[in-house]
Protein backbone atom coordinates (compact mmCIF):
# COMPACT_ATOMS: atom_id res chain seq x y z
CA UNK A 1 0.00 0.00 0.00
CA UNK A 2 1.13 3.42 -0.81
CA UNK A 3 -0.36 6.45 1.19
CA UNK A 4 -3.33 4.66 1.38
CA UNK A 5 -3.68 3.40 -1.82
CA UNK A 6 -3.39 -0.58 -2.31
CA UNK A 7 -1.72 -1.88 -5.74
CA UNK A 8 -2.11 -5.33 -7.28
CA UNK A 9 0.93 -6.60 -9.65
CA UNK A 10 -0.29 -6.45 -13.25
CA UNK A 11 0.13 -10.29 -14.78
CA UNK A 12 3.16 -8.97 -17.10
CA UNK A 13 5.14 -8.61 -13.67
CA UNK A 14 6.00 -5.25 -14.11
CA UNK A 15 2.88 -3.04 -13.48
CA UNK A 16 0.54 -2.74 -11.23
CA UNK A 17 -3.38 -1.73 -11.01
CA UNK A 18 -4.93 0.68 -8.15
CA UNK A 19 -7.75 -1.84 -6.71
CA UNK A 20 -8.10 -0.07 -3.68
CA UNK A 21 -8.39 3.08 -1.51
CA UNK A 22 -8.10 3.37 2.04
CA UNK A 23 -7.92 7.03 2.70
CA UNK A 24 -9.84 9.51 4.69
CA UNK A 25 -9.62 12.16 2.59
CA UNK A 26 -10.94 11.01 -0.61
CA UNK A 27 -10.70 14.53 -1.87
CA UNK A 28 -6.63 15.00 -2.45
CA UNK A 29 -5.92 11.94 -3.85
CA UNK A 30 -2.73 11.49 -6.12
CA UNK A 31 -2.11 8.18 -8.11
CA UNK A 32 1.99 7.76 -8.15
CA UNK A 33 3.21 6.94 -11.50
CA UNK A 34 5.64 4.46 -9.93
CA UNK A 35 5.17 2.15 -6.93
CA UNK A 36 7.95 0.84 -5.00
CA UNK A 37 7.51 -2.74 -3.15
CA UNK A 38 10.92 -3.84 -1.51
CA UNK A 39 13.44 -3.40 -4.34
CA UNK A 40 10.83 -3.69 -7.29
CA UNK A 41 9.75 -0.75 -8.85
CA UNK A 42 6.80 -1.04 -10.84
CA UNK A 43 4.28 1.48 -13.39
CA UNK A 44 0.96 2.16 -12.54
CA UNK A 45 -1.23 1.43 -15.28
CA UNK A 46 -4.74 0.59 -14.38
CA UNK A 47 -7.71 0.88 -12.00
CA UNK A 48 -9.53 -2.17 -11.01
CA UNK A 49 -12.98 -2.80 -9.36
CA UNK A 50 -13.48 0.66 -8.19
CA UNK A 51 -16.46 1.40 -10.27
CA UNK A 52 -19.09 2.07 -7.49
CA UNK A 53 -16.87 2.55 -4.54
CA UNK A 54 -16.04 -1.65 -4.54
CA UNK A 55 -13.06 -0.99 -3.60
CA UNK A 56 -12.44 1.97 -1.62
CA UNK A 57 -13.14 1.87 2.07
């Protein structure tokens, strides 16, 4: 999770998809362009199943 945002690794390995928010102020949110997991580095490509608040909490 990155500032409140949770990622999912993308089945090519090397990009993820935002599936999930868990933020309090849904108002100022900012999507990084690059999200860092240990010493992987990945691209942020996609949203996934947050059509209809599914997953935000």
């Amino acid at each position: 999770m990155s500032e409140g945002l949770v990622f999912e690794v993308n089945e090519d390995g090397t990009t993820v998809a935002l599936v999930g928010i868990h933020a309090t102020d849904l108002k100022n949110i900012s999507v990084p362009t690059q999200v860092v997991s240990g010493a992987d580095t990945y691209t942020a490509t996609t949203l996934k199943n947050l059509a209809g608040g599914g997953g935000i909490h």
